[in-house]
C-alpha atoms as a PDB file:
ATOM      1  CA  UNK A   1      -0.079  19.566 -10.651  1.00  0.00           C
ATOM      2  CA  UNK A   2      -3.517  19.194  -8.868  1.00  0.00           C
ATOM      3  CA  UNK A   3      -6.797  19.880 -10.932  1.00  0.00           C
ATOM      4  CA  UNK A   4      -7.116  22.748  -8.610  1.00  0.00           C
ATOM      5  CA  UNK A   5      -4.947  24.782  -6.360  1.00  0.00           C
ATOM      6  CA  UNK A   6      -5.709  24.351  -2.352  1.00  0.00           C
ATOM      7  CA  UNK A   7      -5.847  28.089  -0.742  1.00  0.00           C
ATOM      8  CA  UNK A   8      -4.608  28.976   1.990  1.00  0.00           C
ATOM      9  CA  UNK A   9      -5.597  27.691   5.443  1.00  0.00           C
ATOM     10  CA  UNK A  10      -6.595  30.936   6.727  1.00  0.00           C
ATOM     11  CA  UNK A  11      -8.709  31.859   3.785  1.00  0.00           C
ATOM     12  CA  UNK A  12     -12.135  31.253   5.377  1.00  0.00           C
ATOM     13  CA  UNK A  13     -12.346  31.554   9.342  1.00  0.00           C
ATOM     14  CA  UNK A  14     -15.231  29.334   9.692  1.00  0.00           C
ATOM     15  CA  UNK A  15     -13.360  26.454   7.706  1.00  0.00           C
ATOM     16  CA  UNK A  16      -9.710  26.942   9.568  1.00  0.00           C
ATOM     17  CA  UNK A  17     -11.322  26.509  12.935  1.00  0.00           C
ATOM     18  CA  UNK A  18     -13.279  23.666  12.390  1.00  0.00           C
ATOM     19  CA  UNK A  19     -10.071  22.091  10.354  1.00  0.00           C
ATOM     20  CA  UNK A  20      -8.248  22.482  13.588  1.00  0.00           C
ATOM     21  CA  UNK A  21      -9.790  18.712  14.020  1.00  0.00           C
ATOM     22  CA  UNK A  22      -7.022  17.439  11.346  1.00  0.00           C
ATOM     23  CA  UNK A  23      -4.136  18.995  13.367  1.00  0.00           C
ATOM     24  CA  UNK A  24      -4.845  15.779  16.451  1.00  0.00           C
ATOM     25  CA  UNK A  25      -5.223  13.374  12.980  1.00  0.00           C
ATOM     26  CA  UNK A  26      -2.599  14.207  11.300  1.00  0.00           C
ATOM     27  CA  UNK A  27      -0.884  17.054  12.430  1.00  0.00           C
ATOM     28  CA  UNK A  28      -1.828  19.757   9.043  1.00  0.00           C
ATOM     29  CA  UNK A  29      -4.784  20.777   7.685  1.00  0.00           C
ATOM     30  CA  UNK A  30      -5.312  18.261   4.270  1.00  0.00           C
ATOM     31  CA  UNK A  31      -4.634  19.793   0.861  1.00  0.00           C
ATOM     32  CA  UNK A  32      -8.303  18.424  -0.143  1.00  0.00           C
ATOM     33  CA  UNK A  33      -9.936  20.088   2.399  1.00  0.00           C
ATOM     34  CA  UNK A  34      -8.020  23.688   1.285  1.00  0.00           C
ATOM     35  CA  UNK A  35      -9.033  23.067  -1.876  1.00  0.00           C
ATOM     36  CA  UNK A  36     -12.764  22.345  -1.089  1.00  0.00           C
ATOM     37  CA  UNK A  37     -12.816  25.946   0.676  1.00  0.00           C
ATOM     38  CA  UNK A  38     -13.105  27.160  -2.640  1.00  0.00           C
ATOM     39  CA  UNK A  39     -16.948  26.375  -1.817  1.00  0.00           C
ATOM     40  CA  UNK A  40     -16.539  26.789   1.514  1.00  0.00           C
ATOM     41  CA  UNK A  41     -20.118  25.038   2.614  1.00  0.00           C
ATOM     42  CA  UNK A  42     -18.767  21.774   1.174  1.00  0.00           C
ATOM     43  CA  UNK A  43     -15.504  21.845   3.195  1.00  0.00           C
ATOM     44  CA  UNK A  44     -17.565  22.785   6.735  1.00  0.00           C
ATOM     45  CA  UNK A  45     -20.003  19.932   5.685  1.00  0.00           C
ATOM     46  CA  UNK A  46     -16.822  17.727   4.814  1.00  0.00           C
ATOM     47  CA  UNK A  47     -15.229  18.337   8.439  1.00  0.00           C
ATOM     48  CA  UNK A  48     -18.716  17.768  10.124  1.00  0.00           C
ATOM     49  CA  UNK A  49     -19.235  14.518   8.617  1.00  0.00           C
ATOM     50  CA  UNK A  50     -15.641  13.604   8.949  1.00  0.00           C
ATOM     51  CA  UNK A  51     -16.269  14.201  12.555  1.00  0.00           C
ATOM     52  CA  UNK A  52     -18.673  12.660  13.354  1.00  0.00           C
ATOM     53  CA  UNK A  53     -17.499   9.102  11.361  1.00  0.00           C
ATOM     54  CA  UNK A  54     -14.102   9.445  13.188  1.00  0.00           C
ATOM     55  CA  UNK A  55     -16.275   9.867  16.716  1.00  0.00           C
ATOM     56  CA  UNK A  56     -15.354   6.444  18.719  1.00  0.00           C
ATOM     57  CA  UNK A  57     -19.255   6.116  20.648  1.00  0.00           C
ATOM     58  CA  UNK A  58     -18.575   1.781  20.371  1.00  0.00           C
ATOM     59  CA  UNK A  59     -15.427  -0.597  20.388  1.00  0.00           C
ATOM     60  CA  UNK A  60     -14.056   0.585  17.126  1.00  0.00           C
ATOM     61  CA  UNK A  61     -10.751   2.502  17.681  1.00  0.00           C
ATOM     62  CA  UNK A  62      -9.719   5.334  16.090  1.00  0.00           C
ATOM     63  CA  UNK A  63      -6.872   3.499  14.906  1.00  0.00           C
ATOM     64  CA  UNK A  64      -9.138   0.670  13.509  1.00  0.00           C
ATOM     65  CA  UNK A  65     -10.842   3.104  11.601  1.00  0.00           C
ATOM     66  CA  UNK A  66      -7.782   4.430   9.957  1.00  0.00           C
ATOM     67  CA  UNK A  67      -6.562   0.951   9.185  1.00  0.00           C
ATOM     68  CA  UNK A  68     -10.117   0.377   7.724  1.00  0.00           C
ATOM     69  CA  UNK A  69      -9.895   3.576   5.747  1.00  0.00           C
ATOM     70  CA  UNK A  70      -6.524   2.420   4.417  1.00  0.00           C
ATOM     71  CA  UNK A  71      -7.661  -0.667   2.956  1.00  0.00           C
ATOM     72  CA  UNK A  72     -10.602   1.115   1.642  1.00  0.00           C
ATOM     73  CA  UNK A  73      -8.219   3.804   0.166  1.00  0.00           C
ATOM     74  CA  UNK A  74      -5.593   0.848  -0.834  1.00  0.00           C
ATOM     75  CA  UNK A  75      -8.657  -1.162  -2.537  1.00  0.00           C
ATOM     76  CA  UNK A  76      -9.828   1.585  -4.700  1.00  0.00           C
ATOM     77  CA  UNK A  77      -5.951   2.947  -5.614  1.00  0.00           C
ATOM     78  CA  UNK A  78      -5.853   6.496  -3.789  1.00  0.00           C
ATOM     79  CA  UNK A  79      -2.237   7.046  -3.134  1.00  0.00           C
ATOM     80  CA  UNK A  80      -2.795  10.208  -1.370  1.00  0.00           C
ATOM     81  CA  UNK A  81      -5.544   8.750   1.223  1.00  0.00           C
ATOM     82  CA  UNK A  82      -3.462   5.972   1.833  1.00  0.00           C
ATOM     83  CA  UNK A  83      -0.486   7.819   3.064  1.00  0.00           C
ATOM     84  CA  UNK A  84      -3.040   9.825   5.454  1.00  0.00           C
ATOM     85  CA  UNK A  85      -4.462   7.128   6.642  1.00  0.00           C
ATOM     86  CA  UNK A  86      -1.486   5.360   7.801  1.00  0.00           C
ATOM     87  CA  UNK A  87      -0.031   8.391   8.978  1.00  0.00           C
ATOM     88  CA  UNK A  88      -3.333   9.114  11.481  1.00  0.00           C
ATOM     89  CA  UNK A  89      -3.429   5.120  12.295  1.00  0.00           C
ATOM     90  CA  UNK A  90       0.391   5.728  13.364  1.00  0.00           C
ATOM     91  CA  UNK A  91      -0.651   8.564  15.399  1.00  0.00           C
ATOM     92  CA  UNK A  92      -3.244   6.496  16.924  1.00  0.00           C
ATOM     93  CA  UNK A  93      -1.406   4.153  18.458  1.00  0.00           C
ATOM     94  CA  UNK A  94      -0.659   1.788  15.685  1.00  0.00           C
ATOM     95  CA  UNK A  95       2.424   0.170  15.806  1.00  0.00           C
ATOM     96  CA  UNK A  96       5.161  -0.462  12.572  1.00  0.00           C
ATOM     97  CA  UNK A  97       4.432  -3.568  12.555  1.00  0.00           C
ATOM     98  CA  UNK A  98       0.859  -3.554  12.409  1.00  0.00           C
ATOM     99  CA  UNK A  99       0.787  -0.781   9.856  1.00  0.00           C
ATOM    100  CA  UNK A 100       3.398  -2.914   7.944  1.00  0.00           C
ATOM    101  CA  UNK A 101       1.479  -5.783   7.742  1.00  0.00           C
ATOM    102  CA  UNK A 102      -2.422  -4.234   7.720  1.00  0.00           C
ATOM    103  CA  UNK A 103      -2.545  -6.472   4.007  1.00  0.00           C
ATOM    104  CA  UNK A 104      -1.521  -9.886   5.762  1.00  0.00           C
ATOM    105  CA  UNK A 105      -4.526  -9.464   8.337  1.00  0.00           C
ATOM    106  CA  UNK A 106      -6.140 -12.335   7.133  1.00  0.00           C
ATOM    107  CA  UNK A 107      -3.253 -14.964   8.883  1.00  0.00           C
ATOM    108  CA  UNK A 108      -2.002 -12.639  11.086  1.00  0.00           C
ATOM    109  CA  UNK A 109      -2.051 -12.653  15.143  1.00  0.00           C
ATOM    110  CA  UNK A 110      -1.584  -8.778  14.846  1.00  0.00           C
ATOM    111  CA  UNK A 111      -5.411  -8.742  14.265  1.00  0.00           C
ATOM    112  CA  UNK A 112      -8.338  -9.887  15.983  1.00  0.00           C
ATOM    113  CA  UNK A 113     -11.410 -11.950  14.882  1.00  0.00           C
ATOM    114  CA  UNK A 114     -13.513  -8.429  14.942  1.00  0.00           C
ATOM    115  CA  UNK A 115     -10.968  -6.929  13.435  1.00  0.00           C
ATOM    116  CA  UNK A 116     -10.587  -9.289  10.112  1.00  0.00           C
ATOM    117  CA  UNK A 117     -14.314  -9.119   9.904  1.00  0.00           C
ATOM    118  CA  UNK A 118     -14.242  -5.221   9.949  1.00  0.00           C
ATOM    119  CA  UNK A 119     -11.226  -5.064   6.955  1.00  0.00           C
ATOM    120  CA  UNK A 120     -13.011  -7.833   4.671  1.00  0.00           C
ATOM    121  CA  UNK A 121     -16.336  -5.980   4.920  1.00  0.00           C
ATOM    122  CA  UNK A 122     -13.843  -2.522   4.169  1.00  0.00           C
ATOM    123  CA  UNK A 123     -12.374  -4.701   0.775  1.00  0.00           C
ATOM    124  CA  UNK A 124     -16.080  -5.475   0.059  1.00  0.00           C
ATOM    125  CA  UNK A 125     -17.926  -2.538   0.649  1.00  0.00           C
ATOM    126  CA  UNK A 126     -14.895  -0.541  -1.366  1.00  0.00           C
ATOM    127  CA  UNK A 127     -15.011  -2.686  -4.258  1.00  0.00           C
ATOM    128  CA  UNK A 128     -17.066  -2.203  -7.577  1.00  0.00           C
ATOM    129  CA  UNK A 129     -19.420  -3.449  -7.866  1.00  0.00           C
ATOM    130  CA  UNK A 130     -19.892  -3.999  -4.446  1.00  0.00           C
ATOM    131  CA  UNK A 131     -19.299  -7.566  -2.734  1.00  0.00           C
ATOM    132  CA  UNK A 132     -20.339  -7.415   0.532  1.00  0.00           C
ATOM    133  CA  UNK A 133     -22.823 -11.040   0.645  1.00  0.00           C
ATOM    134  CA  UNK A 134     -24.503 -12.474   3.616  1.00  0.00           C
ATOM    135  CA  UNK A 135     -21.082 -14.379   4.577  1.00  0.00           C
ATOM    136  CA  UNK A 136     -19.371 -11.098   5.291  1.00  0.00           C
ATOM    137  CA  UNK A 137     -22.699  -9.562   7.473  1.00  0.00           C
ATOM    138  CA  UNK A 138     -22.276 -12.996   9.263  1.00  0.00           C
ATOM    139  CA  UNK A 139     -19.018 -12.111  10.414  1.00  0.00           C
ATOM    140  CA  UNK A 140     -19.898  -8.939  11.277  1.00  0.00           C
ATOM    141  CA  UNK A 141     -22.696  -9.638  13.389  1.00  0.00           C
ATOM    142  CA  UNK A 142     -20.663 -11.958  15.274  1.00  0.00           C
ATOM    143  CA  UNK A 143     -18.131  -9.200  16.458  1.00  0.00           C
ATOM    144  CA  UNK A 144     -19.842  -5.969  16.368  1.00  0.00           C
ATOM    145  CA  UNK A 145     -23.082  -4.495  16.815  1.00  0.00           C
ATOM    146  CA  UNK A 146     -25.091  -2.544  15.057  1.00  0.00           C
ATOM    147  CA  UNK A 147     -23.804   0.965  15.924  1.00  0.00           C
ATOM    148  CA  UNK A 148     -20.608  -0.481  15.481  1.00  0.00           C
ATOM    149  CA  UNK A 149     -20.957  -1.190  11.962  1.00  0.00           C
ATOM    150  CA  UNK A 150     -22.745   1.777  11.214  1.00  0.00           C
ATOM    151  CA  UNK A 151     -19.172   3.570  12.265  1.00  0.00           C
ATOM    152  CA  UNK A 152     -17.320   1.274   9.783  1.00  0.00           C
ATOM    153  CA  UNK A 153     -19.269   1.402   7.272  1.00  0.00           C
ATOM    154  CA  UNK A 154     -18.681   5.520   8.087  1.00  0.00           C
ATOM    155  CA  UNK A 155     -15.696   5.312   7.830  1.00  0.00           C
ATOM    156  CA  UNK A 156     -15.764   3.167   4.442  1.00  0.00           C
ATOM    157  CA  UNK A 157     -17.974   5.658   2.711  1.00  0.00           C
ATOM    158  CA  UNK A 158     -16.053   8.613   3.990  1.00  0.00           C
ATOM    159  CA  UNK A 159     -13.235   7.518   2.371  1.00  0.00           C
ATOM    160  CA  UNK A 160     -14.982   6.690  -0.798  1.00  0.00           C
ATOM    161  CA  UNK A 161     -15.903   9.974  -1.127  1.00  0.00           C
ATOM    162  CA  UNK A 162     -12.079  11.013  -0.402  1.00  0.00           C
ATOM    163  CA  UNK A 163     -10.797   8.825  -2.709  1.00  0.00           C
ATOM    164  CA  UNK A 164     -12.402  10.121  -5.839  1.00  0.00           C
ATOM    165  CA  UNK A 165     -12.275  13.598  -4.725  1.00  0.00           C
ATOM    166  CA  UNK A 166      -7.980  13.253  -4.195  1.00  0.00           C
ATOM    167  CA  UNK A 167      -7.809  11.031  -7.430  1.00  0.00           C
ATOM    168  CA  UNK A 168      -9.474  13.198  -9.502  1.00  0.00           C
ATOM    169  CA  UNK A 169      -8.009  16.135  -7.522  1.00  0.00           C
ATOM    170  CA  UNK A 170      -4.655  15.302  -8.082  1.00  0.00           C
ATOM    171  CA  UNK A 171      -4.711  16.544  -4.866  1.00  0.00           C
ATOM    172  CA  UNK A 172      -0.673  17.559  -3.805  1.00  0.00           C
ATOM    173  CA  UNK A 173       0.463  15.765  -0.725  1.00  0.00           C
ATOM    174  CA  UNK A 174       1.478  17.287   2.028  1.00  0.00           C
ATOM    175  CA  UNK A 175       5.690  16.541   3.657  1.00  0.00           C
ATOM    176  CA  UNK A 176       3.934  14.628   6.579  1.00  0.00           C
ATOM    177  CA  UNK A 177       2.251  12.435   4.509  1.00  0.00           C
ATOM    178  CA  UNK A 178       4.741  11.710   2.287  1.00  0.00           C
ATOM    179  CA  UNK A 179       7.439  10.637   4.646  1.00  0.00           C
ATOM    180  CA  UNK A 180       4.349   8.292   6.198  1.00  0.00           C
ATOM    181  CA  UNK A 181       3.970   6.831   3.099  1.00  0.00           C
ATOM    182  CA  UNK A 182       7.880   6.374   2.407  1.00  0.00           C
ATOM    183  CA  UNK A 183       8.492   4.945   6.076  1.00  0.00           C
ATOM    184  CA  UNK A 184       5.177   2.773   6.044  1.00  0.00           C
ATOM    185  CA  UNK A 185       4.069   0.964   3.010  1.00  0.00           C
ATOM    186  CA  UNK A 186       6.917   1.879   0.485  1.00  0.00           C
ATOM    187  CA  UNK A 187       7.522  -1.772   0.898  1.00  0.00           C
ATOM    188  CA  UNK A 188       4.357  -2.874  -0.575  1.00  0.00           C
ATOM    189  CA  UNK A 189       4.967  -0.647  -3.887  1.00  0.00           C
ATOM    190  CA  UNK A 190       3.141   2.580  -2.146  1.00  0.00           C
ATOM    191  CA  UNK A 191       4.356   5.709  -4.133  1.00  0.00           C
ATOM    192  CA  UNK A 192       3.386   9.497  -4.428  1.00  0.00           C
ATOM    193  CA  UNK A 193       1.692   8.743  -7.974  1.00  0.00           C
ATOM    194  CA  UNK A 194       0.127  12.414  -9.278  1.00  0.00           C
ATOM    195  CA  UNK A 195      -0.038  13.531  -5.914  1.00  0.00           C
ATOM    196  CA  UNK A 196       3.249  15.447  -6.858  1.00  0.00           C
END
């Protein structure tokens, strides 16, 4: 049972239209945004920034950035943002078998060189404390530049901020997610968890 109970997705005009934005991601309106339109300034100010982080203006796909919000999800233990997150990478373009195997990028040929440098910097920056050193802004530098990383590193706080608002949340997780999570990464241990 979440902490507190989403409303409905028509509850506040202003929010609904500018949620329409998760119906291309993922194909519903998230329970953590209904439940945010309880104060509905934070949940117009949630789907602004979310917008803007998810706005491709360099190389960085939008399926790259849900892969790197995965990992970031997957690092810090957020079962319900890592079921969205593959589920919008999937929708992106991503195939099984990259989604399958997004924690064997480091010896995979599924991923490039920018790409590994992008996901390590995701583990780092998501970790606590944080362990992004001068080897890992090496790496970056060599693949992306610096608009580039500002979008992952976007994308990495956005979902920080996602992760302990579902966690905490409890957030309930919507069919669509769940069946992502079942098809996708229930072979790496992935499970609903509280998200019931």
């Amino acid at each position: 049972m979440p902490l507190v109970t989403p409303l409905a997705a028509d509850h506040d005009h202003d929010v609904a239209e500018l949620a329409k934005f998760f119906n291309e991601t993922l194909g519903f309106c998230p329970n953590s945004v209904l439940t945010m339109q309880r104060r509905p300034a934070i949940a117009r100010a949630f789907i602004q920034l979310n917008k803007a982080v998810m706005e491709n203006q360099g190389r960085v796909t939008s399926e790259q950035k849900r892969l790197i919000g995965y990992l970031t999800s997957a690092n810090t233990g957020c079962r319900y943002c890592e079921a969205h997150t593959i589920l919008a990478a999937q929708r992106y373009g991503g195939s099984d078998e990259r989604l399958q195997n997004i924690w064997n990028f480091r010896d995979s040929d599924l991923y490039s060189a920018a790409e590994k440098a992008a996901f390590e910097f995701a583990l780092a920056a998501s970790a606590v404390p944080n362990a992004v050193d001068e080897a890992i802004q090496t790496s970056l530098h060599q693949h992306w530049d610096e608009g580039e990383i500002v979008e992952i590193l976007g994308v990495i706080a956005l979902f920080g901020y996602l992760n302990r608002w579902n966690d905490s949340m409890g957030t309930t997780m919507e069919d669509g997610a769940v069946a992502a999570g079942e098809a996708l990464l229930s072979h790496s241990g992935w499970e609903r968890g509280k998200h019931q």
